[in-house]
Protein backbone atom coordinates (compact mmCIF):
# COMPACT_ATOMS: atom_id res chain seq x y z
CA UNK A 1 78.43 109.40 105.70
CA UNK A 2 81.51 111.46 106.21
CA UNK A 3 84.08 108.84 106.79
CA UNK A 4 82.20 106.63 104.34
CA UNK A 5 82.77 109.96 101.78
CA UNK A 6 86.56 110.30 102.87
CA UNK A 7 87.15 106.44 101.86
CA UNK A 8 85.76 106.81 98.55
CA UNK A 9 87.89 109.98 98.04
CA UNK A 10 91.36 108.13 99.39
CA UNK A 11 90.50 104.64 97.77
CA UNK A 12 88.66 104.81 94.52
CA UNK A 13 90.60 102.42 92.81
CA UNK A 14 90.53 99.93 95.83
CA UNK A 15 87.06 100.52 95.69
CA UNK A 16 87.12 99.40 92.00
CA UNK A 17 89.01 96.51 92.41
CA UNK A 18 86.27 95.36 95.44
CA UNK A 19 83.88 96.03 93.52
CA UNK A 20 84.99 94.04 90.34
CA UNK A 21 85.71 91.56 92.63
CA UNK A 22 82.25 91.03 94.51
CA UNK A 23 80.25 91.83 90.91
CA UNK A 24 81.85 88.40 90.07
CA UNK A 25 81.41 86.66 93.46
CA UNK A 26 77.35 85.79 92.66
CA UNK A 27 78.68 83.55 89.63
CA UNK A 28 79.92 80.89 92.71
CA UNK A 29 76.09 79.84 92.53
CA UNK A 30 75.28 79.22 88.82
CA UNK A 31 76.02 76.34 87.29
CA UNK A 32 79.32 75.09 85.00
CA UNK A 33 79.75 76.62 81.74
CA UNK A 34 80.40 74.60 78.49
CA UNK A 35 83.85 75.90 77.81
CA UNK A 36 84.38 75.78 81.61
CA UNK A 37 83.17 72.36 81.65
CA UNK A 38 84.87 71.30 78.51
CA UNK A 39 88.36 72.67 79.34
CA UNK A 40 87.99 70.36 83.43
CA UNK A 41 86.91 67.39 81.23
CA UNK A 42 90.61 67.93 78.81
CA UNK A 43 92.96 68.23 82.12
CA UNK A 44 90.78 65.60 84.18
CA UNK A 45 92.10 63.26 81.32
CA UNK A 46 94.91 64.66 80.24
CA UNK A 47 97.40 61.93 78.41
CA UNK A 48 99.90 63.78 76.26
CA UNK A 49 100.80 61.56 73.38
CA UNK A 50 102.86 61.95 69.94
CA UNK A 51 99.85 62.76 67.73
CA UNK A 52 97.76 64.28 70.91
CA UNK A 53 98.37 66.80 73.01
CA UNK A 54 95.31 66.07 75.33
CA UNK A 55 95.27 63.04 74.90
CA UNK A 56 91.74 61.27 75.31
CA UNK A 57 89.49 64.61 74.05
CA UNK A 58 91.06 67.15 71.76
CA UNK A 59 90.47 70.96 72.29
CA UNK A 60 92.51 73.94 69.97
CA UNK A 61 94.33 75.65 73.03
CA UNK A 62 97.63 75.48 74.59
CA UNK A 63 98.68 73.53 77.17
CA UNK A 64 99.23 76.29 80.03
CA UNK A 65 95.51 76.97 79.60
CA UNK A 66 95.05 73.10 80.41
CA UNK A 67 97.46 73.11 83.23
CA UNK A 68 95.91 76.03 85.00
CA UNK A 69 91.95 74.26 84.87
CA UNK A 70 94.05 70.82 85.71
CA UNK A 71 95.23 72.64 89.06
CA UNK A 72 91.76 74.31 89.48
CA UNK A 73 90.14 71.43 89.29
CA UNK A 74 92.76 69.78 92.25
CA UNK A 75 91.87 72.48 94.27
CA UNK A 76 87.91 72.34 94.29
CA UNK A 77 87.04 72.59 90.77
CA UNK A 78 84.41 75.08 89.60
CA UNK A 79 84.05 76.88 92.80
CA UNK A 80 88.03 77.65 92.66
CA UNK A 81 87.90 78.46 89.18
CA UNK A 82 84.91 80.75 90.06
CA UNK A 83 86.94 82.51 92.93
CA UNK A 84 90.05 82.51 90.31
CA UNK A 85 88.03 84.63 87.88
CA UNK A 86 86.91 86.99 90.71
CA UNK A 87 90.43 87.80 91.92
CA UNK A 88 91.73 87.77 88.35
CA UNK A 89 89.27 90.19 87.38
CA UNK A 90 90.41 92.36 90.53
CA UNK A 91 94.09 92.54 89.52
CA UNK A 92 93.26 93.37 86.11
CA UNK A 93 91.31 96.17 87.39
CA UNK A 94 94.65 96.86 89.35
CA UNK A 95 97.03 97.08 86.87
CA UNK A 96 94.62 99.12 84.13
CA UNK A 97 95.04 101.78 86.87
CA UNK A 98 98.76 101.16 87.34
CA UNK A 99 99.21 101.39 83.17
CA UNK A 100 97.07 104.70 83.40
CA UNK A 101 99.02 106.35 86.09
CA UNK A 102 102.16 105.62 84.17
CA UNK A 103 100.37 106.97 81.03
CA UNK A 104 99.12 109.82 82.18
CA UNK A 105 98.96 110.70 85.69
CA UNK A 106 96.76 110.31 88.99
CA UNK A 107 93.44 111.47 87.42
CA UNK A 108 93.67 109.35 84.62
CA UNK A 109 94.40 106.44 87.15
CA UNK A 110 90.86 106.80 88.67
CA UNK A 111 89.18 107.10 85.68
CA UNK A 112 90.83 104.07 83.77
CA UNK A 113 90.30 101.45 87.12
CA UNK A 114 86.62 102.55 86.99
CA UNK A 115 85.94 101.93 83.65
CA UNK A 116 88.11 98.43 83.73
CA UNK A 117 85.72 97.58 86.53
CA UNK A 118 82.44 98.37 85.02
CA UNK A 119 83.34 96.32 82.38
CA UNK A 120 85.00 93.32 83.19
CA UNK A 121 81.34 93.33 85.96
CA UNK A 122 79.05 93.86 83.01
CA UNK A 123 76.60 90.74 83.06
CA UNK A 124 76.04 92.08 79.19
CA UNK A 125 80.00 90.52 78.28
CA UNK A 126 80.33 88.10 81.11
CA UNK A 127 80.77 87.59 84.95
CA UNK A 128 80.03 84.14 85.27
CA UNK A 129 82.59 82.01 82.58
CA UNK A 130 86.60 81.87 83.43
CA UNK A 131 88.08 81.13 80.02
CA UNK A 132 91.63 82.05 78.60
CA UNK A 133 90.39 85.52 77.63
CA UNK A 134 89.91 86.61 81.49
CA UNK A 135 93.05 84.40 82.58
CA UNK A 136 95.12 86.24 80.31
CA UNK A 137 94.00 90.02 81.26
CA UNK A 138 96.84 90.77 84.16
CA UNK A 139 99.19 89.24 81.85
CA UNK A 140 98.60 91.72 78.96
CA UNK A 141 97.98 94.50 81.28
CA UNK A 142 101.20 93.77 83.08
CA UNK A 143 103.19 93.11 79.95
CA UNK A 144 102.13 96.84 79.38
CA UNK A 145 103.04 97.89 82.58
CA UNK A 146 106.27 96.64 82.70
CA UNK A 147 106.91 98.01 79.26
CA UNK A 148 105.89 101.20 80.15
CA UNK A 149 108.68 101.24 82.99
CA UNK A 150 111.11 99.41 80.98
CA UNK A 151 111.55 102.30 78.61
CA UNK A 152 111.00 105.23 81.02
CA UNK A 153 113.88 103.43 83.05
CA UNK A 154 115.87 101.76 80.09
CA UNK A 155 116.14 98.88 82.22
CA UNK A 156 116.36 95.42 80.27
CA UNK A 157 115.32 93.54 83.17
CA UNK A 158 112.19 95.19 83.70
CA UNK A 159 111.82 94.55 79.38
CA UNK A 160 112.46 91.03 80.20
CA UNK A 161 109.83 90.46 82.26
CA UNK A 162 107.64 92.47 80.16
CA UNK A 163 108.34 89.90 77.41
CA UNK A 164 107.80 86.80 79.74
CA UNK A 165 104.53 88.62 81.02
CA UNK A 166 103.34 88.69 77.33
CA UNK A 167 104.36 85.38 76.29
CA UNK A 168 102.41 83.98 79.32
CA UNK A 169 99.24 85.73 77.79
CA UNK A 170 99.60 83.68 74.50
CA UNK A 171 100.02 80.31 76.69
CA UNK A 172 96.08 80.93 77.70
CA UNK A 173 94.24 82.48 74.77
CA UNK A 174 96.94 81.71 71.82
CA UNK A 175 95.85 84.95 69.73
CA UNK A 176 96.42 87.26 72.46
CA UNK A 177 99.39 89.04 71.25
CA UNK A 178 98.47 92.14 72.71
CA UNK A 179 101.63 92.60 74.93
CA UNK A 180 104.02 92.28 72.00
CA UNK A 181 102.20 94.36 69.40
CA UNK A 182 102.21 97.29 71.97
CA UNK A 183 106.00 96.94 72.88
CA UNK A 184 107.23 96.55 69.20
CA UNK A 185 105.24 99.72 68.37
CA UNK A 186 106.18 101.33 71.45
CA UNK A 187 109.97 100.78 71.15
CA UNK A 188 110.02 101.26 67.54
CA UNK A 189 108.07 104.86 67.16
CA UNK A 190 109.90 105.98 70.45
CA UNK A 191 113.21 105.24 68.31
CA UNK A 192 111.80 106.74 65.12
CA UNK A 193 110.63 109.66 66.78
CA UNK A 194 114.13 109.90 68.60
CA UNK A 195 112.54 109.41 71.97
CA UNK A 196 115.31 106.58 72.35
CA UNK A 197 118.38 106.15 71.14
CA UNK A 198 119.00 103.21 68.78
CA UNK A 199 121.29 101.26 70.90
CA UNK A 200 118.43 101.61 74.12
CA UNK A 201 115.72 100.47 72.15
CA UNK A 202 117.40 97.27 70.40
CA UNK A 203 119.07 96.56 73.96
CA UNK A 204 115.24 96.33 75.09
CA UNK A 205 114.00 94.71 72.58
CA UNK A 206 116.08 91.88 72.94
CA UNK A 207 115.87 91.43 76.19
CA UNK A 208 111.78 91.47 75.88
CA UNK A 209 112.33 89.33 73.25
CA UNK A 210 114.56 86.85 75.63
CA UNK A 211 111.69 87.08 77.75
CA UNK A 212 108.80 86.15 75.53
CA UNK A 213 110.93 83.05 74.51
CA UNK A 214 111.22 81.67 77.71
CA UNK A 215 107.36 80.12 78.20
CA UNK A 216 107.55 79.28 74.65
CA UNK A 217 110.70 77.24 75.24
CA UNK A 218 109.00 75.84 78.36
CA UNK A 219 106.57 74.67 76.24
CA UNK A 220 108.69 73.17 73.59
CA UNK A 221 110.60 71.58 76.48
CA UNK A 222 107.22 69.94 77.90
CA UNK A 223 106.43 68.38 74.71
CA UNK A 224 109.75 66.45 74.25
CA UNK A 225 109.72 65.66 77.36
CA UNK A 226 106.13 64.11 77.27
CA UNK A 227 106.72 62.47 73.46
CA UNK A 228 104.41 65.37 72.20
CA UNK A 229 105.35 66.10 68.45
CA UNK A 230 106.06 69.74 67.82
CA UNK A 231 104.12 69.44 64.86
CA UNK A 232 101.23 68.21 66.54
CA UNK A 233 101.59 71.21 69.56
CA UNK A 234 101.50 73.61 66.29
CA UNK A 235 98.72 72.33 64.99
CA UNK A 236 96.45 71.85 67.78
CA UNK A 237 97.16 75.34 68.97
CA UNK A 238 97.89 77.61 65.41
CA UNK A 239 96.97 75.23 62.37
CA UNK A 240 93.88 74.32 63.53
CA UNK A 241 92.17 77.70 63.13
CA UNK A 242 92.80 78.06 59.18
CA UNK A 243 91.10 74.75 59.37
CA UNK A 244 88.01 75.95 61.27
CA UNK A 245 87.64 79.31 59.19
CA UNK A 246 86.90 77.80 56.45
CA UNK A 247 84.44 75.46 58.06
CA UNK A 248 83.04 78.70 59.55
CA UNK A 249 82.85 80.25 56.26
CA UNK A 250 81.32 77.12 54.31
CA UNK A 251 78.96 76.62 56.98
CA UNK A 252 75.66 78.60 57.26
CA UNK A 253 76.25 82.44 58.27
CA UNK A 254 73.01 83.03 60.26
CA UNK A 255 73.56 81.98 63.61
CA UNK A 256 77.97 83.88 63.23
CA UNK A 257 75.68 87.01 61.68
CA UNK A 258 73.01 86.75 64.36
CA UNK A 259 76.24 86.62 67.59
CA UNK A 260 77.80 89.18 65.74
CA UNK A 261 74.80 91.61 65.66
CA UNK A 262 74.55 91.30 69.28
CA UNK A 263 78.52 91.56 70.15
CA UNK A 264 77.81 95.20 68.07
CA UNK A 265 74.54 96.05 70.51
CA UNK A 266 76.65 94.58 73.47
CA UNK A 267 79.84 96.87 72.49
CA UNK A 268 77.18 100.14 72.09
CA UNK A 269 75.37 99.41 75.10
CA UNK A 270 78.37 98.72 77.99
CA UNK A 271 80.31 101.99 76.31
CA UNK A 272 83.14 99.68 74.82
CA UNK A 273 82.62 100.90 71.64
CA UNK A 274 82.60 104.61 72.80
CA UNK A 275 85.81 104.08 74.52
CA UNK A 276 87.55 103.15 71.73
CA UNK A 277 86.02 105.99 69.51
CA UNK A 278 86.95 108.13 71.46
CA UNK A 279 90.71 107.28 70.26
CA UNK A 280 89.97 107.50 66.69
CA UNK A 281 88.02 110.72 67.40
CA UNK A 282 90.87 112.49 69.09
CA UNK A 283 93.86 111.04 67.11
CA UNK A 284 95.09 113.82 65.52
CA UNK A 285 95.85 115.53 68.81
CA UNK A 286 96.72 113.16 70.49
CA UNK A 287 99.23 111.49 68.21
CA UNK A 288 101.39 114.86 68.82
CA UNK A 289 101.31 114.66 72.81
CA UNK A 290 102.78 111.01 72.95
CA UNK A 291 103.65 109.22 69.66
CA UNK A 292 105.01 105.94 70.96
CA UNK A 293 102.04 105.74 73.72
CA UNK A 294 99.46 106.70 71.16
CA UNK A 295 101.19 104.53 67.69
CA UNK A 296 101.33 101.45 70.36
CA UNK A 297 97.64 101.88 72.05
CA UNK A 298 96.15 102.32 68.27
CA UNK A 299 98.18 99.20 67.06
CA UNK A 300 96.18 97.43 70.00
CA UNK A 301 92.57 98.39 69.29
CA UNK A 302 92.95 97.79 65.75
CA UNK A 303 94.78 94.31 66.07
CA UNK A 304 92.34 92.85 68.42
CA UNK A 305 89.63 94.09 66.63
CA UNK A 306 90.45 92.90 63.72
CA UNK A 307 91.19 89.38 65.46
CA UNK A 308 87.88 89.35 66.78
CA UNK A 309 85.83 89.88 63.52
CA UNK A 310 88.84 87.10 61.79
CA UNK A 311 87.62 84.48 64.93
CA UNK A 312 84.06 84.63 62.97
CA UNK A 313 82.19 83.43 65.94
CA UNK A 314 81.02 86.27 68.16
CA UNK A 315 80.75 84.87 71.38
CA UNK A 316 80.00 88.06 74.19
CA UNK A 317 83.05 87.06 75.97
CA UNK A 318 85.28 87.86 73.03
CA UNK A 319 84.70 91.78 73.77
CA UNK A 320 87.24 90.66 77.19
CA UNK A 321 90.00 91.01 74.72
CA UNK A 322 89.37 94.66 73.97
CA UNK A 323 89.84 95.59 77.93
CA UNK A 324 93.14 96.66 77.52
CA UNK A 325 92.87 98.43 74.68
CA UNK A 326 90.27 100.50 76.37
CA UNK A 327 91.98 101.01 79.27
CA UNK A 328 94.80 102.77 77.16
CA UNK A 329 91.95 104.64 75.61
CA UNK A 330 90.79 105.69 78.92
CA UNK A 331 94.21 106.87 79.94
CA UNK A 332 95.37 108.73 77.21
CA UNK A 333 91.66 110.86 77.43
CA UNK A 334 90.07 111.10 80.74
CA UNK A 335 92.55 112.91 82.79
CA UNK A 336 92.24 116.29 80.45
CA UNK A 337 90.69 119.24 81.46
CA UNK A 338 88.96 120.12 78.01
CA UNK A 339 86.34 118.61 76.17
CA UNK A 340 88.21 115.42 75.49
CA UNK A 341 88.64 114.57 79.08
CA UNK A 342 85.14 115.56 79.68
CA UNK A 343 83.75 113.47 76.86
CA UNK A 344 86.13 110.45 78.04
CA UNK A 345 84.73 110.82 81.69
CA UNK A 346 80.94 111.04 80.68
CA UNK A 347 81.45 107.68 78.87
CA UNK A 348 82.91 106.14 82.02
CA UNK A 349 80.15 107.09 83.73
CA UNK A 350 77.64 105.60 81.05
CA UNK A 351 79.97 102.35 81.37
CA UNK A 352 79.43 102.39 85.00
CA UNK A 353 75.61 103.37 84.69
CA UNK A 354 75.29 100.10 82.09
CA UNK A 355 77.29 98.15 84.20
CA UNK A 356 75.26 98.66 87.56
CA UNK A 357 71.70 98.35 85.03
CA UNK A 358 73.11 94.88 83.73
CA UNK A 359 73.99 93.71 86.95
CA UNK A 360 70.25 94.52 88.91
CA UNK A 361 68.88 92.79 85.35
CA UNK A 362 70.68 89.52 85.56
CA UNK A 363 70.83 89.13 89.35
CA UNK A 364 66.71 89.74 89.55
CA UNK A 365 66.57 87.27 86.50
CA UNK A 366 68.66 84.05 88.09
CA UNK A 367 66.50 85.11 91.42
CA UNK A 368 63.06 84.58 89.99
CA UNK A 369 64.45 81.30 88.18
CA UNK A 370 64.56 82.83 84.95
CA UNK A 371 67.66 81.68 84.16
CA UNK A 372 67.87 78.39 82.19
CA UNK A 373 70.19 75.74 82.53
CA UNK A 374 68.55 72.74 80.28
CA UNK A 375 72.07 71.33 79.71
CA UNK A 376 72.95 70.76 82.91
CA UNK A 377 69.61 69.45 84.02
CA UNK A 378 69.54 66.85 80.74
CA UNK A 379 73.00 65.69 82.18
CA UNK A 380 71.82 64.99 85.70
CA UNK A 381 68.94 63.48 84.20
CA UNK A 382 71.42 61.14 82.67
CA UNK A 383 73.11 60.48 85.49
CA UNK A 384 70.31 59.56 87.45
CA UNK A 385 69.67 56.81 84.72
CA UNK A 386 73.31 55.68 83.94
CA UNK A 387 75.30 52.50 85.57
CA UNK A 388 78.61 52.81 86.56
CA UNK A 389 80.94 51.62 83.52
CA UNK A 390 78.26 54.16 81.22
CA UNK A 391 79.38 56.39 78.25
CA UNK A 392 78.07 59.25 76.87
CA UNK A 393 78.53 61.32 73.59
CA UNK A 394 76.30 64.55 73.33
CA UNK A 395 76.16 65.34 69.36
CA UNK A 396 76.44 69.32 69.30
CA UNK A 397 79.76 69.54 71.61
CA UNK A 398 77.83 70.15 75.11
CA UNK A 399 80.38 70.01 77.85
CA UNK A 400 78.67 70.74 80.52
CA UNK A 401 76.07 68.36 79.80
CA UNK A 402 78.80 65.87 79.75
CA UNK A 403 80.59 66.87 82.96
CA UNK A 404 77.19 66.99 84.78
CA UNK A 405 76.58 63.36 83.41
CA UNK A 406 79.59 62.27 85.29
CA UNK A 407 80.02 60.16 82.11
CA UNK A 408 83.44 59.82 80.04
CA UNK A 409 83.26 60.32 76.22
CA UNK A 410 84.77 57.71 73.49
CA UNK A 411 84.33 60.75 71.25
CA UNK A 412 87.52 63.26 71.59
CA UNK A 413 85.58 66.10 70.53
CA UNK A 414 83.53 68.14 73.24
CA UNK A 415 82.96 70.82 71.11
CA UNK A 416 81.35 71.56 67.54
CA UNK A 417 83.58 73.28 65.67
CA UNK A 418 86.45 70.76 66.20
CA UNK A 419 83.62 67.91 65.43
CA UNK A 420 82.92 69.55 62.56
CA UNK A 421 86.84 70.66 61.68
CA UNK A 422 88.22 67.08 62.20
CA UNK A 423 85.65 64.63 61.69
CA UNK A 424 83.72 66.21 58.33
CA UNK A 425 81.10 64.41 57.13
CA UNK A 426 81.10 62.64 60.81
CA UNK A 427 82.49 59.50 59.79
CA UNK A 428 84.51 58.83 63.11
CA UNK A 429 81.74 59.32 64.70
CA UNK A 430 79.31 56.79 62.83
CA UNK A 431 82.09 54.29 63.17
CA UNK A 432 82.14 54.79 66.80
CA UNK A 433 78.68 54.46 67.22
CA UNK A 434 79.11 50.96 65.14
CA UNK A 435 81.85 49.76 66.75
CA UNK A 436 82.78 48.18 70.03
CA UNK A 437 83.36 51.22 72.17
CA UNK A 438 80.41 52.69 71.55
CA UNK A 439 79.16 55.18 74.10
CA UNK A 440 75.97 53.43 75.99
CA UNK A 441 74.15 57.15 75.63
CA UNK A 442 73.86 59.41 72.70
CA UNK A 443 72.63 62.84 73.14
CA UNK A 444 71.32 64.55 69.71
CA UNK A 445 71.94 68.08 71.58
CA UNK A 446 71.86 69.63 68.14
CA UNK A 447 70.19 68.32 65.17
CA UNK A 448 72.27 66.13 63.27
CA UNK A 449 71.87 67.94 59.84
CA UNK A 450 72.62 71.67 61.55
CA UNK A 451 75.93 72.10 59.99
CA UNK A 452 75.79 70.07 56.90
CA UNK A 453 74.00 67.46 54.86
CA UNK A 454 77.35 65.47 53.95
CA UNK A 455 77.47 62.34 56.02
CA UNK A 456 74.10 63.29 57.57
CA UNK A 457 72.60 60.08 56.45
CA UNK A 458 74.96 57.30 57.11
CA UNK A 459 75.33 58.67 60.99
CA UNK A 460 71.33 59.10 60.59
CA UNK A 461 71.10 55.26 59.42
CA UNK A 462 73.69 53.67 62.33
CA UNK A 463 71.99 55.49 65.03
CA UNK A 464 68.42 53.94 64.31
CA UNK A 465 70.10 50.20 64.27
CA UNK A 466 71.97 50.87 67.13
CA UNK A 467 70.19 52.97 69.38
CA UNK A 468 66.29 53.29 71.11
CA UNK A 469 64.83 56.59 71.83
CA UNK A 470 65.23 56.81 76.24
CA UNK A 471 63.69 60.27 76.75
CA UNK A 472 64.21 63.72 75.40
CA UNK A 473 66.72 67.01 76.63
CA UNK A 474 65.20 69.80 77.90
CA UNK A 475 65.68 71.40 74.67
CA UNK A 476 63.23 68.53 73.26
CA UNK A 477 65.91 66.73 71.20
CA UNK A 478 66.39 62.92 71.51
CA UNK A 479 68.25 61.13 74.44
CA UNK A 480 69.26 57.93 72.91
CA UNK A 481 69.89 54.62 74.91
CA UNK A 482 72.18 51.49 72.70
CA UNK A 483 69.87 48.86 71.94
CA UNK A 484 71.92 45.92 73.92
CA UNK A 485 71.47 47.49 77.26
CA UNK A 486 68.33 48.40 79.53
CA UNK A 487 68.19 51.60 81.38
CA UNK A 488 65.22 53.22 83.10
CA UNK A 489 64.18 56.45 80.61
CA UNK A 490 65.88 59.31 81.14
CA UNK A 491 63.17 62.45 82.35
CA UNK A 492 64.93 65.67 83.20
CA UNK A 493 63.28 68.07 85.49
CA UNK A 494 63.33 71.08 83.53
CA UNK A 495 61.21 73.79 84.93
């Protein structure tokens, strides 16, 4: 046990990158994801058009995202993307420790990679899906890095990259501003506070700003070269969210109320929540230590908290956001030698204690077959019915019943809330289902009054004259076959 003791004591933040890493490594053996599956079906067919930026199925993301799952999926598809998260996960865990040292020291260093670990290998918020929100991690942790060193050094190249390293963030989860809130703050408190000189602080502003425009320009660049309208790349990526808030807010408010009593549990039980207390708790002596530091890390926890509860759909995975912020928490606290550092470091150690609870919990569930995976299963079920030439459409926005179909969509939307955002009252759809390209299978994943009663009927009305009952999803819901063609019924195994 010695030299096993003596690595621990040289390496802990090696350690926590490993371990981050391997916590995500059992995640190669579940099945696709729906967003997963969703964003491999948009690149598989990407066809950039003037009023598309997809092309054949729409999604509200920009294209980076795309082009990163489009080269995933070139280079072994969900396994890659699988390994992708892993590593990403790893180097996020890296540079939490890197923005702690630079913070505040060695001890804070440990502290801050341990509790970046525990959380980003919490089963409670996620180790399985590899979505923008995880993607974007090292480049909001490294925009804060770089930053950091950029105005200890008052070197504009260093701010340059700091701004490209934040820009790249927003090109894979578009509300991730993280990296330019905390620079703005940072450089404008250190000036106000006369921690830099005027002159320093607009020299690296600029140059950050230089740097944030240039995969924004890239961007722009890609859409006139592919015919894209800018209009339509604003849009899809910014103007489609007011849009979908208010189709949020008209909707029914059980299920968003129901997610976002469980994101509050979630946040309580993994220590997220006491991590960023901890800030609030300790501001007023804090704030005198470090103004920029402490101005910059509170305009982060505030900002993507507040963009959480404004998203108004509480998915678990929208707590990955609020890593770095924590990690700043962490850094500013847990390196002390009083009763704040002690406090910080107990929670770290609860984070790591739910972390390691979580973890025993979800792998003993998936190895007992606990874990269900009825959309998957309905798609292979439909797959092992279909003909080549087949379509599919799964009503509810099911991707990874789609992708497991191996079936292509006539419908663009592979999610709900842009079915519901772009095609109210479902009239594209009923017409599609009418009309000559309509899909030879219909999945009623979701019932088709859920969301709304408007239009409920007419799609209700065109899919008894055009479609037979073929079997029923795992969930129980219909699996409908069009009445012009004969398949054999459709029985998934779902045990």
């Amino acid at each position: 046990m010695g030299p096993v003791r003596d690595f621990v004591r040289r390496h802990p933040v090696a350690i926590a990158v490993a371990a981050t890493v391997l916590a995500r490594l059992p995640a190669l053996t579940r099945p696709v994801r729906a967003d997963e599956a969703g964003f491999l079906l948009v690149a598989g067919a990407w066809d950039p058009r003037p009023d598309s930026v997809f092309g054949t199925y729409w999604v509200d993301r920009p294209p980076p995202l795309v082009a990163v799952f489009d080269a995933v999926d070139a280079l072994g598809g969900v396994t890659t993307l699988r390994v992708l998260g892993a590593l990403v996960a790893g180097l996020s865990v890296l540079l939490a420790a890197a923005v702690a040292g630079t913070v505040s020291g060695p001890r804070a260093t440990i502290w801050t990679a341990v509790l970046t670990a525990a959380l980003l290998s919490n089963p409670m918020i996620d180790i399985v899906a590899v979505k923008g929100e995880l993607l974007a991690l090292p480049c909001v942790l490294g925009s804060i890095l770089l930053t950091l060193l950029a105005v200890r050094r008052g070197s504009w190249p260093v701010a340059f990259a700091a701004g490209v390293a934040a820009a790249l963030a927003l090109g894979l989860k578009q509300n991730l501003a993280t990296g330019l809130l905390f620079a703005g703050v940072l450089l404008l408190v250190g000036w106000r506070t006369g921690r830099l000189r005027g002159r320093s602080a607009a020299a690296l502003a600029g140059a950050g700003a230089a740097g944030a425009g240039v995969p924004v320009l890239a961007t722009i660049a890609w859409a006139e070269a592919t015919g894209v309208r800018l209009g339509t790349l604003w849009d899809t990526v910014y103007g489609f969210r007011g849009a979908a808030a208010r189709v949020i807010a008209d909707g029914t408010t059980d299920a968003p109320e129901r997610r976002a009593w469980i994101l509050l549990v979630i946040a309580l039980a993994t220590g997220l929540l006491a991590v960023l207390a901890g800030l609030v708790a300790h501001l007023r002596e804090l704030r005198h230590d470090d103004p920029p530091v402490v101005a910059a890390t509170c305009a982060v926890v505030v900002v993507d908290l507040v963009s959480l509860g404004a998203g108004g759909s509480f998915w678990q995975d929208y707590l990955i956001p609020l890593v770095p912020g924590a990690a700043l928490c962490t850094a500013l606290l847990a390196g002390r030698d009083d009763r704040r550092g002690r406090t910080m470091r107990g929670v770290v150690v609860f984070a790591t204690a739910s972390a390691c609870a979580g973890m025993a919990f979800w792998l003993a569930w998936n190895l007992t077959g606990q874990q269900e995976f009825d959309e998957v299963r309905t798609g292979e079920a439909v797959a092992a019915s279909a003909e080549p030439g087949d379509t599919l459409v799964v009503f509810g926005g099911r991707a990874d019943l789609q992708r497991s179909s191996g079936l292509a969509s006539p419908y663009p939307y592979l999610w709900s809330l842009p079915m519901r955002t772009r095609d109210p009252g479902y009239t594209d759809l009923a017409a599609l289902l009418a009309g000559p390209r309509a899909p030879t299978w219909l999945v009623e994943w979701v019932s088709v009054d859920a969301w709304s009663d408007e239009g409920v009927d007419e799609l209700a009305a065109v899919i008894e004259d055009e479609y037979v009952e073929a079997g029923r999803a795992c969930n129980g819901h219909p699996i409908y076959l069009r009445r012009d063609v004969e398949r054999d019924p459709v029985q998934p195994n779902c045990d």
